[in-house]
Protein backbone atom coordinates (compact mmCIF):
# COMPACT_ATOMS: atom_id res chain seq x y z
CA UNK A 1 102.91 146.85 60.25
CA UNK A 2 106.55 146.56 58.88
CA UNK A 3 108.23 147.75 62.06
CA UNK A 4 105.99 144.81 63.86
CA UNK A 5 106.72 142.16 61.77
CA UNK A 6 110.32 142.80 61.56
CA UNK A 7 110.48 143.13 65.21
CA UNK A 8 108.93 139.60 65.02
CA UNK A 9 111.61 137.36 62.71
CA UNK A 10 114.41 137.69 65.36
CA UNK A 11 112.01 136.15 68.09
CA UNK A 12 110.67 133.48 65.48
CA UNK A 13 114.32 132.46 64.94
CA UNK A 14 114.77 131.60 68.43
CA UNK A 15 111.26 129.57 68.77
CA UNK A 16 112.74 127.75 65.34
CA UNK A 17 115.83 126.71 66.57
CA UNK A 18 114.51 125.68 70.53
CA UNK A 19 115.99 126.23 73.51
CA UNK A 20 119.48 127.26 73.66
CA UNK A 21 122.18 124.81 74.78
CA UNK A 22 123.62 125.16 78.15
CA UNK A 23 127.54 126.46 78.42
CA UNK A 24 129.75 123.87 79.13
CA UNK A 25 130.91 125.60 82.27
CA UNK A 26 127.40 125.35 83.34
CA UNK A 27 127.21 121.70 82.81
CA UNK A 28 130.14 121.32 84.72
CA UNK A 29 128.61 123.14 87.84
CA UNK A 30 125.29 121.18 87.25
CA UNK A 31 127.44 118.00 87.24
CA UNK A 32 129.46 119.31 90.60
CA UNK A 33 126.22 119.78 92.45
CA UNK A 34 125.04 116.73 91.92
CA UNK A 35 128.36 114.89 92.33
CA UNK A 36 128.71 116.84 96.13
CA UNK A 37 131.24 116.13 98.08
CA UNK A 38 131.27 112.47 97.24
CA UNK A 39 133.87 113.52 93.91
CA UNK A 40 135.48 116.39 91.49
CA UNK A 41 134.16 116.90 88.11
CA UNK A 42 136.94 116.66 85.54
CA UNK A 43 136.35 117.23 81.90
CA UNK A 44 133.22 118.05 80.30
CA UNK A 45 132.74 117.81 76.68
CA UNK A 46 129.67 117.50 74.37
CA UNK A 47 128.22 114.37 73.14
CA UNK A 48 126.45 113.87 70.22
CA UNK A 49 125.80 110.47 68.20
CA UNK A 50 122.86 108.22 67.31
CA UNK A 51 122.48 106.84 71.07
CA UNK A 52 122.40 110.54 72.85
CA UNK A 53 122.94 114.06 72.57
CA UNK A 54 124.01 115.27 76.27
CA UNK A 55 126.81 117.37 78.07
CA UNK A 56 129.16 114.21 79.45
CA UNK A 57 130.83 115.06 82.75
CA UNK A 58 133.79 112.56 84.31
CA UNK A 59 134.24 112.79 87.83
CA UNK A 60 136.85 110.98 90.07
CA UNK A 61 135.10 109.76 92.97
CA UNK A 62 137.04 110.01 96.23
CA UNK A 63 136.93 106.51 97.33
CA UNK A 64 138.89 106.08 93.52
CA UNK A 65 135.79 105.36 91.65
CA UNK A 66 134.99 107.24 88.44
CA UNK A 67 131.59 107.75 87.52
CA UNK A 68 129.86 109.48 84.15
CA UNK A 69 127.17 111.95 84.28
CA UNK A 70 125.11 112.61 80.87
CA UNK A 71 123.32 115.88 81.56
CA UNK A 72 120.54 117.28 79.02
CA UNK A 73 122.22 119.92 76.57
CA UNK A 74 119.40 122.67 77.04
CA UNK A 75 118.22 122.30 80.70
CA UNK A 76 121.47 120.51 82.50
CA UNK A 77 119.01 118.07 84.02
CA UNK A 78 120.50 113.93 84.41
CA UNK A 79 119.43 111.86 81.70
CA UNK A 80 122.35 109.14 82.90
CA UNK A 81 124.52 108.08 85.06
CA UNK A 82 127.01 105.18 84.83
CA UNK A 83 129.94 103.69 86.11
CA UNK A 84 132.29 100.82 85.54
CA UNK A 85 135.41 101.71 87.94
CA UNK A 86 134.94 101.40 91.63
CA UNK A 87 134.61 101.49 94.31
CA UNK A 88 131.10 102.06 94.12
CA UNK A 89 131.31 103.47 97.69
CA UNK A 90 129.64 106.63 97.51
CA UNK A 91 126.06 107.69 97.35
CA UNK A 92 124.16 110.03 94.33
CA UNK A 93 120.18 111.33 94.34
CA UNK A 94 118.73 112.72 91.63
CA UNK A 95 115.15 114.40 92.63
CA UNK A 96 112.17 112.12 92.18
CA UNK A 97 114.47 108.85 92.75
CA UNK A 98 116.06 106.21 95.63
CA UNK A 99 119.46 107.09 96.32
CA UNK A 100 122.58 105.33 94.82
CA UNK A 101 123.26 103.84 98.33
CA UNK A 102 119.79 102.56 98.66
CA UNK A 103 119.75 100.86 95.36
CA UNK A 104 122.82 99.53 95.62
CA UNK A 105 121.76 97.97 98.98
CA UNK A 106 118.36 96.54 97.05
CA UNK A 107 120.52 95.17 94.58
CA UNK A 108 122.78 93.00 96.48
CA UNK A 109 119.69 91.42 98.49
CA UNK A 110 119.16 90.40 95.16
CA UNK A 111 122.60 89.05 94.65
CA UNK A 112 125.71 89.17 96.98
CA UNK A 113 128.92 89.64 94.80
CA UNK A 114 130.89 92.78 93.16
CA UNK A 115 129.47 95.41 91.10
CA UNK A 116 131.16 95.74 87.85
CA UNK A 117 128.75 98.45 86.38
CA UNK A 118 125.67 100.18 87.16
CA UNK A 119 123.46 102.68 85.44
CA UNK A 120 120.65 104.71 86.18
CA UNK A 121 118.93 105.73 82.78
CA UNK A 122 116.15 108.75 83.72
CA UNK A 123 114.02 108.58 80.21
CA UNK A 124 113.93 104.76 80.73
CA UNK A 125 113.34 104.51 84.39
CA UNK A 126 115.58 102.00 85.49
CA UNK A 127 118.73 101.37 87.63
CA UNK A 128 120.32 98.85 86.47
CA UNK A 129 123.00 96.76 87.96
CA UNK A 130 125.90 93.79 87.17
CA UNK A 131 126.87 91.94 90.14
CA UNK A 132 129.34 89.21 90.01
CA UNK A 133 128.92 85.93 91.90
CA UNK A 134 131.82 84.50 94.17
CA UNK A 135 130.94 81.33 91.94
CA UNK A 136 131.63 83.79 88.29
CA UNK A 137 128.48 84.32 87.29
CA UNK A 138 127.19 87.76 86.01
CA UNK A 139 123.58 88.97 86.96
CA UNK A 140 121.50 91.68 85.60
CA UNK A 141 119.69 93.37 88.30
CA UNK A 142 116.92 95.71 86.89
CA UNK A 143 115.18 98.58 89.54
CA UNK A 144 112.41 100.71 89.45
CA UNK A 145 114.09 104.05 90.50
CA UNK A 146 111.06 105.53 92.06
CA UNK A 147 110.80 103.09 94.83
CA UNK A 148 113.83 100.63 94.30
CA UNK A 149 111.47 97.24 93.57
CA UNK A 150 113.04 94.54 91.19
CA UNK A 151 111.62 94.53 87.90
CA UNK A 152 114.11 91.64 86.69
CA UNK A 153 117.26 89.23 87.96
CA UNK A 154 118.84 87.41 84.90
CA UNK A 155 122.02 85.80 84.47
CA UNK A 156 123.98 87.25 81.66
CA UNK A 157 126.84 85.83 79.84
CA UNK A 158 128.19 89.21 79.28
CA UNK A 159 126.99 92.90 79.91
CA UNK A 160 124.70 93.93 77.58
């Protein structure tokens, strides 16, 4: 009975704690496949504050674009992706979603102008874009990921 139950507190330790987290070089390789050909993976460094806990990855896109990948800590898996420096010239899919290219296309039928972010946020569902106006004005452009149809259009002072 002692020999079983000591056996046992090493492999309730591990159950405790969770899963383990994923090596950074891991992360980076996670971040690289997904990224393809379109970039290169740069740094990758841990993330942990009140709005996410995730493996950050910065690529440089080849067009001269940078974009952010926030991968989950234990699995690797996207939780977001986001970008403010274009060009947003290149094309991303994460399984289970549209395309970058295709929702970038959806969102300027909704408004012609220049992206000057866009986000796609996994536990929320939702790409989300801001598209300036050749007359200045900033719109929000919220899409369903799944199958790309507008769930909002609002003009917005400034990005929220």
């Amino acid at each position: 009975m002692r020999t079983t139950f000591a056996a046992l507190i090493p492999a309730l330790a591990l159950v405790a704690c969770g899963p383990a987290d994923l090596p950074q070089a891991e992360a980076k390789t996670k971040a690289q496949a997904l990224v393809g050909a379109a970039g290169t993976v740069g740094s990758v460094e841990r993330v942990r504050d009140a709005k996410i806990d995730a493996w950050k990855a910065v690529a440089a896109m080849s067009g001269g674009g940078q974009l952010e990948l926030f991968l989950s800590p234990t699995t690797g898996d996207v939780l977001v992706l986001e970008s403010e420096k274009g060009p947003f010239d290149y094309d991303l899919t994460v399984a289970g979603y549209i395309s970058f290219a295709r929702a970038r296309s959806l969102a300027f039928e909704q408004q012609v102008g220049a992206i000057e972010f866009w986000e796609l946020n996994v536990d929320e569902k939702l790409y989300e874009f801001y598209v300036r106006a050749s007359d200045q004005k900033l719109w929000e452009i919220k899409l369903s990921p799944t199958d790309g149809k507008l769930l909002s259009k609002e003009e917005k002072a400034m990005r929220d």
